[in-house]
PDB file of N, CA and C in Angstrom:
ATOM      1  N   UNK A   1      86.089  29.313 152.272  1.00  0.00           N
ATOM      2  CA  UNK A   1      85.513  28.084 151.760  1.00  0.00           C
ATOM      3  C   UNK A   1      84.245  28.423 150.995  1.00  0.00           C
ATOM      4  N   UNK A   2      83.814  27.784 150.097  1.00  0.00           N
ATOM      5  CA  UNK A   2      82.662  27.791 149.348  1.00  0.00           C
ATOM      6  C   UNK A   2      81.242  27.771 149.901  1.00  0.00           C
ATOM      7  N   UNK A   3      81.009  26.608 150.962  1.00  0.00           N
ATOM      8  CA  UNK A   3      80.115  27.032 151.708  1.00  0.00           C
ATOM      9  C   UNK A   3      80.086  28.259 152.203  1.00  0.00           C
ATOM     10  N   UNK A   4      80.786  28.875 153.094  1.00  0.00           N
ATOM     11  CA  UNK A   4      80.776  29.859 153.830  1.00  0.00           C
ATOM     12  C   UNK A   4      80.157  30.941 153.165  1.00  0.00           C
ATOM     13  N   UNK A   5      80.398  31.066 152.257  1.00  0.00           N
ATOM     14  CA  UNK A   5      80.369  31.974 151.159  1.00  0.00           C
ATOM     15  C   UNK A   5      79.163  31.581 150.312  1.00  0.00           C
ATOM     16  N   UNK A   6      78.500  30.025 150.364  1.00  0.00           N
ATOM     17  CA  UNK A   6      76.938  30.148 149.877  1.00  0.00           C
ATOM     18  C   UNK A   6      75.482  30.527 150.976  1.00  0.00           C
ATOM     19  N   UNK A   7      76.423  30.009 152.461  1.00  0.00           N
ATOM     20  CA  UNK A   7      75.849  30.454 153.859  1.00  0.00           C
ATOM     21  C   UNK A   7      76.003  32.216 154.049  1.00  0.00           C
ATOM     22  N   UNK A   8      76.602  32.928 153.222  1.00  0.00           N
ATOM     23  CA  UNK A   8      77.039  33.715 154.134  1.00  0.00           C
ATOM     24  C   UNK A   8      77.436  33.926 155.293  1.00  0.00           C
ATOM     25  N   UNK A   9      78.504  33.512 155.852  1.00  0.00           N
ATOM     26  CA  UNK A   9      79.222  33.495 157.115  1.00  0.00           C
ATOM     27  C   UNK A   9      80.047  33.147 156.766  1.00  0.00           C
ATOM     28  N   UNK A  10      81.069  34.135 156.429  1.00  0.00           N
ATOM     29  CA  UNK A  10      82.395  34.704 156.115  1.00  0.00           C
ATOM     30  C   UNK A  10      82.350  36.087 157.006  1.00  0.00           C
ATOM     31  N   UNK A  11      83.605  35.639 157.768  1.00  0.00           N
ATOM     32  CA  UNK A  11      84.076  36.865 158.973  1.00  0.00           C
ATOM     33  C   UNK A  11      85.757  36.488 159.334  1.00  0.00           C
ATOM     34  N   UNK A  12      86.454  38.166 159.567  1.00  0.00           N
ATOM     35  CA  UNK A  12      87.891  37.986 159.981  1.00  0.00           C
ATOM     36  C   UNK A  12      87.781  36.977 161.008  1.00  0.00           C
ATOM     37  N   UNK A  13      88.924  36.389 161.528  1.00  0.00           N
ATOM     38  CA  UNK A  13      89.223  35.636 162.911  1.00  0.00           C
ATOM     39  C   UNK A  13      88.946  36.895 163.993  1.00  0.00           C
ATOM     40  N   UNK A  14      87.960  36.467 164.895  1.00  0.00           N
ATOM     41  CA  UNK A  14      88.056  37.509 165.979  1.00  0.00           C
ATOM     42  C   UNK A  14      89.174  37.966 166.853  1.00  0.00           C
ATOM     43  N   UNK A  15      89.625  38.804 167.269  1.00  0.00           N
ATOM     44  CA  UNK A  15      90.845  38.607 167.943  1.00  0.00           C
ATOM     45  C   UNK A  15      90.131  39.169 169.372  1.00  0.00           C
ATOM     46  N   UNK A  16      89.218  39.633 169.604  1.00  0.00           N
ATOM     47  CA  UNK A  16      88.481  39.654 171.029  1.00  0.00           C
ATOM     48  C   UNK A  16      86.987  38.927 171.570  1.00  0.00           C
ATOM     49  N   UNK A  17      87.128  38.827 173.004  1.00  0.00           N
ATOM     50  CA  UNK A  17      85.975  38.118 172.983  1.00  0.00           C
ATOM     51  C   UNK A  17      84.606  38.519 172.502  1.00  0.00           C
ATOM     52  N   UNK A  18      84.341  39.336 172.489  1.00  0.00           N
ATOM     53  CA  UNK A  18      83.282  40.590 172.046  1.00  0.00           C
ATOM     54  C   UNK A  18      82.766  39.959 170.672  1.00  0.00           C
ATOM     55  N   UNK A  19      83.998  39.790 169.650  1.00  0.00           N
ATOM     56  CA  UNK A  19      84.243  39.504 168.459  1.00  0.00           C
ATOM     57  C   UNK A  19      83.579  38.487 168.328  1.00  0.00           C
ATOM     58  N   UNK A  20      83.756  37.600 168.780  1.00  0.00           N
ATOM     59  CA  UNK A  20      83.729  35.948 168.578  1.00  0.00           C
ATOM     60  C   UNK A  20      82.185  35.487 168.841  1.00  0.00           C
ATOM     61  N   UNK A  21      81.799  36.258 170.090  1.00  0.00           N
ATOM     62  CA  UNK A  21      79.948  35.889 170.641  1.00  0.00           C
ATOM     63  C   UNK A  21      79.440  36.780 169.168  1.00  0.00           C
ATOM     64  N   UNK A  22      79.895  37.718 168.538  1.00  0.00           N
ATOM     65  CA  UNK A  22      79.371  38.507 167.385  1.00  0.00           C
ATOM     66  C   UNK A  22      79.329  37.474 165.897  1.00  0.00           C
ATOM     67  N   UNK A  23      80.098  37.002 166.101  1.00  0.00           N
ATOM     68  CA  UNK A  23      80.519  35.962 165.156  1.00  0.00           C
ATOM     69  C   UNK A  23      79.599  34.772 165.111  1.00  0.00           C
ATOM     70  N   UNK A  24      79.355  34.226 166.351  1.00  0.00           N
ATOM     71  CA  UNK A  24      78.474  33.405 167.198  1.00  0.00           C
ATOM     72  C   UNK A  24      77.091  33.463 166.623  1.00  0.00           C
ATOM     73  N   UNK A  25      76.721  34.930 167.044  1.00  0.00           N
ATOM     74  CA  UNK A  25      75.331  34.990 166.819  1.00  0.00           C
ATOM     75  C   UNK A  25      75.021  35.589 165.566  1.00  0.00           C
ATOM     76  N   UNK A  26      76.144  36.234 164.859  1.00  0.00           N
ATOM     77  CA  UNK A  26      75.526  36.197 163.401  1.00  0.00           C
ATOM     78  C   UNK A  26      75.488  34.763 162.607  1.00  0.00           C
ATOM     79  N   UNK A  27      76.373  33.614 162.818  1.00  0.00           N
ATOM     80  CA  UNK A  27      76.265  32.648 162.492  1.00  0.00           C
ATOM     81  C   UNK A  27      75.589  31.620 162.380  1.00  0.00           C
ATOM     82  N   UNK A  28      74.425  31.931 164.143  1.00  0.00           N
ATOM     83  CA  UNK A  28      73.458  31.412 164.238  1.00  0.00           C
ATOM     84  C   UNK A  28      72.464  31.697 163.748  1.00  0.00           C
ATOM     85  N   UNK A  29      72.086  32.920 163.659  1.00  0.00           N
ATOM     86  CA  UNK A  29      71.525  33.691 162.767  1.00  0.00           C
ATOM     87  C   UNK A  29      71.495  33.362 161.322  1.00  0.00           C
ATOM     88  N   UNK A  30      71.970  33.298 160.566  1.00  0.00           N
ATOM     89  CA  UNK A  30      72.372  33.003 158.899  1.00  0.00           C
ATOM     90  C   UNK A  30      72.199  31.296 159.186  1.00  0.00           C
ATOM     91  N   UNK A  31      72.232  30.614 159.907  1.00  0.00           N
ATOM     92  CA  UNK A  31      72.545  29.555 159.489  1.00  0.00           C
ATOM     93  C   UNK A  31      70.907  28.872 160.094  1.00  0.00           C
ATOM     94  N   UNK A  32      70.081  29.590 160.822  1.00  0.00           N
ATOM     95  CA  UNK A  32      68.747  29.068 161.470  1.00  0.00           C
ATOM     96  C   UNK A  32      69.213  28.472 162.284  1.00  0.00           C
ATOM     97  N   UNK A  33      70.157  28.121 163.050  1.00  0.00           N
ATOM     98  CA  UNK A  33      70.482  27.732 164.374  1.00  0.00           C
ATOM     99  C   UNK A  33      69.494  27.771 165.450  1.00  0.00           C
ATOM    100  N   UNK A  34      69.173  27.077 166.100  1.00  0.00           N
ATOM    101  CA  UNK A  34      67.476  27.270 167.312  1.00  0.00           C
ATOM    102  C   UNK A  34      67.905  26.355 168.199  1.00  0.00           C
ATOM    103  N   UNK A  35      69.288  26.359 168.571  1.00  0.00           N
ATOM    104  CA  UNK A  35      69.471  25.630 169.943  1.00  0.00           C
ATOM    105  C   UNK A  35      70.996  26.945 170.671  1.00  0.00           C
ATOM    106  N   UNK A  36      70.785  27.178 172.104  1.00  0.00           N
ATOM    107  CA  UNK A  36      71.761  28.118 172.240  1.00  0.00           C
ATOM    108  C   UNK A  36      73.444  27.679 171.800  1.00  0.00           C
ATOM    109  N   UNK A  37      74.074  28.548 171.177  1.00  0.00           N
ATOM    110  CA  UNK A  37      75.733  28.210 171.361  1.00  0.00           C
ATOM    111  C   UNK A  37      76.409  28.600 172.358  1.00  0.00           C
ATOM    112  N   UNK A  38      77.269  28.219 172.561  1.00  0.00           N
ATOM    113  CA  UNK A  38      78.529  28.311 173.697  1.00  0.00           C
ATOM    114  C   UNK A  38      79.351  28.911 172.990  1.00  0.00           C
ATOM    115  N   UNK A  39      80.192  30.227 173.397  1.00  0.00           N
ATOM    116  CA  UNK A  39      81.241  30.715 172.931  1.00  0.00           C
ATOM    117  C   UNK A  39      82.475  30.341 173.633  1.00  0.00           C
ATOM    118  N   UNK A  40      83.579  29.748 173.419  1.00  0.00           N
ATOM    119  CA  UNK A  40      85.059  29.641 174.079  1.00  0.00           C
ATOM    120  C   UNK A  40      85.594  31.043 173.851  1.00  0.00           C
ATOM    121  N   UNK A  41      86.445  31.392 174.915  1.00  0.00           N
ATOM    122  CA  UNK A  41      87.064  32.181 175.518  1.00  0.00           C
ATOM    123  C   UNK A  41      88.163  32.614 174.238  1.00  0.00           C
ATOM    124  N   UNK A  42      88.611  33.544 174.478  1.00  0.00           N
ATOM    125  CA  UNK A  42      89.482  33.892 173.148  1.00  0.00           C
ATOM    126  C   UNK A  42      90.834  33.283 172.896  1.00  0.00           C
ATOM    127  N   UNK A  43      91.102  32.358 174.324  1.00  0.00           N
ATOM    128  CA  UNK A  43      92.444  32.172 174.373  1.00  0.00           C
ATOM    129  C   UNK A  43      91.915  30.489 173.622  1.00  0.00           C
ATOM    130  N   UNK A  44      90.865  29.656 173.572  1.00  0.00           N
ATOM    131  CA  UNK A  44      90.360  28.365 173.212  1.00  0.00           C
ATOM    132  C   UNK A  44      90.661  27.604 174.608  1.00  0.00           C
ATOM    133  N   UNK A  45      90.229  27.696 175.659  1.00  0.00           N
ATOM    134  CA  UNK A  45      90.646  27.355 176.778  1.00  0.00           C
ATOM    135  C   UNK A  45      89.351  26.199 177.327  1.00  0.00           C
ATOM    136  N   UNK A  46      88.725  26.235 176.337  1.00  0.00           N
ATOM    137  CA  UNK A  46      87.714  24.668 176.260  1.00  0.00           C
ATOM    138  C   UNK A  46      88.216  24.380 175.120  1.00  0.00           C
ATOM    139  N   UNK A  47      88.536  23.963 173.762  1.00  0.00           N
ATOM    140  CA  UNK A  47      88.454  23.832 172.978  1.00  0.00           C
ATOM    141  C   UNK A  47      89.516  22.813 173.883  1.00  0.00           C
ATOM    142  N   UNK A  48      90.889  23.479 174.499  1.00  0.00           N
ATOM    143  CA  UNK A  48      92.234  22.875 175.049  1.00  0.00           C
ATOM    144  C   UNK A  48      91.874  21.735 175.894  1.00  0.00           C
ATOM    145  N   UNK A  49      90.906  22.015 176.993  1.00  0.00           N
ATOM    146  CA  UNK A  49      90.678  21.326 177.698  1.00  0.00           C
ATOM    147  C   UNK A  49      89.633  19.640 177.682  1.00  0.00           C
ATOM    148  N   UNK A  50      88.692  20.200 176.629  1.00  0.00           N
ATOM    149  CA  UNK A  50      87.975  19.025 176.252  1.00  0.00           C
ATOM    150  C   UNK A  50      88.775  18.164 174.842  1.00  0.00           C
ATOM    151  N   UNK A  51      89.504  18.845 174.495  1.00  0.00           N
ATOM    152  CA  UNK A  51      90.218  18.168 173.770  1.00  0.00           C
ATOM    153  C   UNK A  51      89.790  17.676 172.336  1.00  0.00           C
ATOM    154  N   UNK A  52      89.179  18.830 171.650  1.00  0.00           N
ATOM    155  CA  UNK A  52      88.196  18.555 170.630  1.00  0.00           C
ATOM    156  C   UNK A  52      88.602  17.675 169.086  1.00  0.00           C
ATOM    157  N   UNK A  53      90.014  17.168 169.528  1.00  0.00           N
ATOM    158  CA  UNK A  53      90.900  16.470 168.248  1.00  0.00           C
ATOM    159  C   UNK A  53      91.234  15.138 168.560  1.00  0.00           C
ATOM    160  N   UNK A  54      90.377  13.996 167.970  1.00  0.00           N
ATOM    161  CA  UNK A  54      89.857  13.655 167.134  1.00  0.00           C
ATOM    162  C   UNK A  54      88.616  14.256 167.720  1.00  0.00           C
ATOM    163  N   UNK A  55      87.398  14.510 166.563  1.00  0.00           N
ATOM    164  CA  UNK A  55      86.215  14.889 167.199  1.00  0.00           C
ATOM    165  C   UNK A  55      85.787  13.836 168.215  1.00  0.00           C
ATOM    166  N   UNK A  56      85.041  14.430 169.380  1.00  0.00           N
ATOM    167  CA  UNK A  56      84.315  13.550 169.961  1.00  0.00           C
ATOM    168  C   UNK A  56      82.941  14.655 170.397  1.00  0.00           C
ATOM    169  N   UNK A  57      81.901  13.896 170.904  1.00  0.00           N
ATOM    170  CA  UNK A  57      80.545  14.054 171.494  1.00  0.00           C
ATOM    171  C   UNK A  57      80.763  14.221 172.880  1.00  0.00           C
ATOM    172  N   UNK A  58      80.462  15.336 173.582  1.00  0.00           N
ATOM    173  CA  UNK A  58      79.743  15.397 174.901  1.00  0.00           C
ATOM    174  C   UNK A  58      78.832  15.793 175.644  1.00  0.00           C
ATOM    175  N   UNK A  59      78.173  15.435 176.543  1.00  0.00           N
ATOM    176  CA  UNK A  59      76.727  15.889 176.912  1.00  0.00           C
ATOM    177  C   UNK A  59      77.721  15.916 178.250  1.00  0.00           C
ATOM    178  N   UNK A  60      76.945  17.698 178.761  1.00  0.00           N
ATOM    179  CA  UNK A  60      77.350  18.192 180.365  1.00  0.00           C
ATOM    180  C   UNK A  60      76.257  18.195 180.728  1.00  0.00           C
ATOM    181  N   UNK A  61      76.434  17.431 182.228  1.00  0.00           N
ATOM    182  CA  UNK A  61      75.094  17.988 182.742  1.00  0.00           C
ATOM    183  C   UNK A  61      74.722  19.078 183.392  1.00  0.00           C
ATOM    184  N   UNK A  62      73.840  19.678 184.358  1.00  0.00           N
ATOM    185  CA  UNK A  62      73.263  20.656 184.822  1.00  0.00           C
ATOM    186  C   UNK A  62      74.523  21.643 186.058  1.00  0.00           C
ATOM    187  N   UNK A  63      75.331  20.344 186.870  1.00  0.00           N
ATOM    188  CA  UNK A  63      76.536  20.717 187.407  1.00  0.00           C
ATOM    189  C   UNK A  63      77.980  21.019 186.544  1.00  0.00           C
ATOM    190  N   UNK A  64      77.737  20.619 185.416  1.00  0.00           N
ATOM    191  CA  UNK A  64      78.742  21.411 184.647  1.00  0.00           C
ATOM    192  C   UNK A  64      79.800  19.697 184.478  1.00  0.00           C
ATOM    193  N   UNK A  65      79.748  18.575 185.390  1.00  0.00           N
ATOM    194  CA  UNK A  65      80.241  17.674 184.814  1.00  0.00           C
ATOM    195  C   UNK A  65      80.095  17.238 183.570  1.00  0.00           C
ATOM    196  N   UNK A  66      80.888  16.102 183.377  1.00  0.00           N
ATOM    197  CA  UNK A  66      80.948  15.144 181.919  1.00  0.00           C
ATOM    198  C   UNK A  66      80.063  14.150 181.716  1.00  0.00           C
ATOM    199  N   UNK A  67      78.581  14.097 181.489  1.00  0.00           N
ATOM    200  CA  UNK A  67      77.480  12.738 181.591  1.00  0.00           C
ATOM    201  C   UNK A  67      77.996  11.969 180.456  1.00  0.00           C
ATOM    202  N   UNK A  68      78.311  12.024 179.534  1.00  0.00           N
ATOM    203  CA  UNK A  68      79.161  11.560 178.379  1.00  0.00           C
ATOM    204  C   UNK A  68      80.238  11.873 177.688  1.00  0.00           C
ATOM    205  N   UNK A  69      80.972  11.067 177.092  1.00  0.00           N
ATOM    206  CA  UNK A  69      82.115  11.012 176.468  1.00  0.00           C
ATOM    207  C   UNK A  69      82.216  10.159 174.917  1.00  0.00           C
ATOM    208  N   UNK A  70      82.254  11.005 174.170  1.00  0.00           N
ATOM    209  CA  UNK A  70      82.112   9.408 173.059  1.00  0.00           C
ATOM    210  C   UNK A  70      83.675   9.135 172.338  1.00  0.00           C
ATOM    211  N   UNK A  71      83.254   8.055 171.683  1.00  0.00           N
ATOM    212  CA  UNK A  71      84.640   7.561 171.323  1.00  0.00           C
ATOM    213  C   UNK A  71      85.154   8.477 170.353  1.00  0.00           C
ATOM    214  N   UNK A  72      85.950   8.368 169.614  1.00  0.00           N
ATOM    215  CA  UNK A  72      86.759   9.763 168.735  1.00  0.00           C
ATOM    216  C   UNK A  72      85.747   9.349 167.251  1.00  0.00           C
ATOM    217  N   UNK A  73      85.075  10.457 166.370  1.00  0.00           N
ATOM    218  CA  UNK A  73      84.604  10.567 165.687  1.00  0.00           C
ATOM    219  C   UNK A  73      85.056  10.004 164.425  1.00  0.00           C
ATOM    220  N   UNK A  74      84.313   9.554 163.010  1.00  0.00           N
ATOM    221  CA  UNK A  74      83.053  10.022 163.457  1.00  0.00           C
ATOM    222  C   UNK A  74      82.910   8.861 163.495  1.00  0.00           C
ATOM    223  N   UNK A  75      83.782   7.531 163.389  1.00  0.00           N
ATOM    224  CA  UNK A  75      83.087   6.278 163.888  1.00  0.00           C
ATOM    225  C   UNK A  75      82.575   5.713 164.915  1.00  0.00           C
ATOM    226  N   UNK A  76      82.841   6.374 165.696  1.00  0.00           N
ATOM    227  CA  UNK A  76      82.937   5.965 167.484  1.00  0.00           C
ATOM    228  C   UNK A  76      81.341   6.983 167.709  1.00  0.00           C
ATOM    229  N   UNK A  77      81.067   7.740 167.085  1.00  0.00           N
ATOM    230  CA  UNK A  77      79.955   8.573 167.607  1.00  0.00           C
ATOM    231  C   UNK A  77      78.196   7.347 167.123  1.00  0.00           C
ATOM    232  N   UNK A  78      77.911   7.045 168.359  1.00  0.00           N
ATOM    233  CA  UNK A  78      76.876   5.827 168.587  1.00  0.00           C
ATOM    234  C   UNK A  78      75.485   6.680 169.060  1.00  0.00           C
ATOM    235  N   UNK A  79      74.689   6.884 168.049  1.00  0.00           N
ATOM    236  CA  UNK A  79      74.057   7.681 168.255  1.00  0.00           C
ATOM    237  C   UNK A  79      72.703   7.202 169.710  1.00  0.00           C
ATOM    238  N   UNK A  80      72.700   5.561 169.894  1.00  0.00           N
ATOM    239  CA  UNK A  80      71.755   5.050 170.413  1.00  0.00           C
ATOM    240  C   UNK A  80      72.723   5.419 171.619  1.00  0.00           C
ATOM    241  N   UNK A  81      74.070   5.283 172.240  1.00  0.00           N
ATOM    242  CA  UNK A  81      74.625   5.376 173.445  1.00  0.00           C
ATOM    243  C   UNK A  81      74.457   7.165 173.855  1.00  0.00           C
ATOM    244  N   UNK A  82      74.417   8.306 173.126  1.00  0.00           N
ATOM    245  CA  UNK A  82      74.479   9.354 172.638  1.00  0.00           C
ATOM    246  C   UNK A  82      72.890   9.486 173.658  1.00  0.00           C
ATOM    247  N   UNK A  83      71.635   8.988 173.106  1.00  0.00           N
ATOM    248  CA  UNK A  83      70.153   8.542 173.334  1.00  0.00           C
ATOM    249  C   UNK A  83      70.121   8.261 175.042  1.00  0.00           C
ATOM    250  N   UNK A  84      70.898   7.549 175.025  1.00  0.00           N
ATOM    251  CA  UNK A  84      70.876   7.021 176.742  1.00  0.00           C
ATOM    252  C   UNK A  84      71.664   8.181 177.507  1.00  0.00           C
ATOM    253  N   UNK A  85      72.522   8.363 177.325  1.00  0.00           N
ATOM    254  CA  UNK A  85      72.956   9.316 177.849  1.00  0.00           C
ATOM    255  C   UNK A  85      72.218  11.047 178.139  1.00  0.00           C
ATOM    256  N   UNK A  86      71.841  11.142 177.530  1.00  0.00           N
ATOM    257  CA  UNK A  86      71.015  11.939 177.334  1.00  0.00           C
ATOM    258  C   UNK A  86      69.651  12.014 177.915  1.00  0.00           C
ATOM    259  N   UNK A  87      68.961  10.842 178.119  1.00  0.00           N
ATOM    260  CA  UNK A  87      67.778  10.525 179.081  1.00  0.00           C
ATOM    261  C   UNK A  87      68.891  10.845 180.319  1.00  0.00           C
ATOM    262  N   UNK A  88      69.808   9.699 180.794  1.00  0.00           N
ATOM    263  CA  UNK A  88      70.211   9.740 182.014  1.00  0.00           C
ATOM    264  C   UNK A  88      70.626  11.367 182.605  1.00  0.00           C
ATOM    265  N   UNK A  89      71.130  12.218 181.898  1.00  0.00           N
ATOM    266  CA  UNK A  89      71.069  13.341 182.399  1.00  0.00           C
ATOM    267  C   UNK A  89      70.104  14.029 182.445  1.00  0.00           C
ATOM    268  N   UNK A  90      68.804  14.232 181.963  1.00  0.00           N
ATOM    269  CA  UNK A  90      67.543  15.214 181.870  1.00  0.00           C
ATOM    270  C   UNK A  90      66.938  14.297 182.751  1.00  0.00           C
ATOM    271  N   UNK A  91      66.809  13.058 183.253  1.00  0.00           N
ATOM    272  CA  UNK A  91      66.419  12.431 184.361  1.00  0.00           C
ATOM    273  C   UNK A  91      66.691  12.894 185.514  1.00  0.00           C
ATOM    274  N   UNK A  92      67.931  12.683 185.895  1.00  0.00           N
ATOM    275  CA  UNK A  92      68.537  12.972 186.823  1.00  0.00           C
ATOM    276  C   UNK A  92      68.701  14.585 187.710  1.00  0.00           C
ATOM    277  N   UNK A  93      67.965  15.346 186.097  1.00  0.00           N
ATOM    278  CA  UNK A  93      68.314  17.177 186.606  1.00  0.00           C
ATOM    279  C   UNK A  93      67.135  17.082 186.856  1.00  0.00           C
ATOM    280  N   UNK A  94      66.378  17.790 188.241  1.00  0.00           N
ATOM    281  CA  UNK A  94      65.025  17.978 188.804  1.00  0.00           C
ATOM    282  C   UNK A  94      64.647  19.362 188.138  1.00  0.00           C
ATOM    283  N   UNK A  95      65.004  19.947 187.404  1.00  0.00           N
ATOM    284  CA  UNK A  95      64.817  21.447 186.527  1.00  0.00           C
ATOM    285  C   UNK A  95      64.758  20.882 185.197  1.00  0.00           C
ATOM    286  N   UNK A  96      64.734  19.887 184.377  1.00  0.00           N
ATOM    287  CA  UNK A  96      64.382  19.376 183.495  1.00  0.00           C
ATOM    288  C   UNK A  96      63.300  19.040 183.364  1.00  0.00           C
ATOM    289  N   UNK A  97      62.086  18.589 184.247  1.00  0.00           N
ATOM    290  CA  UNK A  97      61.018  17.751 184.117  1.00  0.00           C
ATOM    291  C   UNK A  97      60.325  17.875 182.654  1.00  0.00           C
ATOM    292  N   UNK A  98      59.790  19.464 182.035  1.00  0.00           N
ATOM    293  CA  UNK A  98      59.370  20.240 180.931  1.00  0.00           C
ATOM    294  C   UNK A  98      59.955  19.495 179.849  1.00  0.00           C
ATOM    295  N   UNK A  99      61.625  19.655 179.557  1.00  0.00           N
ATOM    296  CA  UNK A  99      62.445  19.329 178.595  1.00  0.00           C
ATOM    297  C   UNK A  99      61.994  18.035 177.761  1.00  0.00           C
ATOM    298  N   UNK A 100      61.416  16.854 177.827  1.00  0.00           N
ATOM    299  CA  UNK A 100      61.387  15.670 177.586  1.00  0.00           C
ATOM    300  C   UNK A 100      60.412  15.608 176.543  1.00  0.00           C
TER     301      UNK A 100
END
């Protein structure tokens, strides 16, 4: 794609996991990224499970549950419900207090 290629971040498909966190962090890298990424597993075994088609929004909280869910993108993505949700979990985590 054209972006990719005005970003620089153009790379083969990884075919190992190794690959992919490499991919990850040169991407974040080139692109000024300053919040951590999450890498999925090589097989997409979150990608499968959260079900990332139609896009949707989710905020996990500190136990690894679902604090939000949003409706399928990008109309459904409510940035003020997005807002609440988001207090309610950094509230609720006692290792958050700093974060706010």
């Amino acid at each position: 794609m054209s972006i990719n290629e005005k970003e620089n971040v153009i790379f083969k498909n990884p075919v190992a996991y190794d690959e992919r966190v490499d991919v990850a962090d040169a991407c974040s890298t080139q692109l000024g990224i300053e919040f951590p990424a999450l890498v999925d597993s090589i097989d997409n075994s979150t990608d499968t499970a959260y079900t990332g088609w139609p896009d949707r929004i989710y905020v996990i909280d500190s136990d690894g549950r679902i604090g939000f869910k949003s409706e399928p993108g990008p109309f459904g993505f409510k940035s003020q419900l997005l807002s609440e949700a988001l207090a309610r979990v950094v509230s609720s985590d006692p290792g958050s207090a700093g974060l706010r």
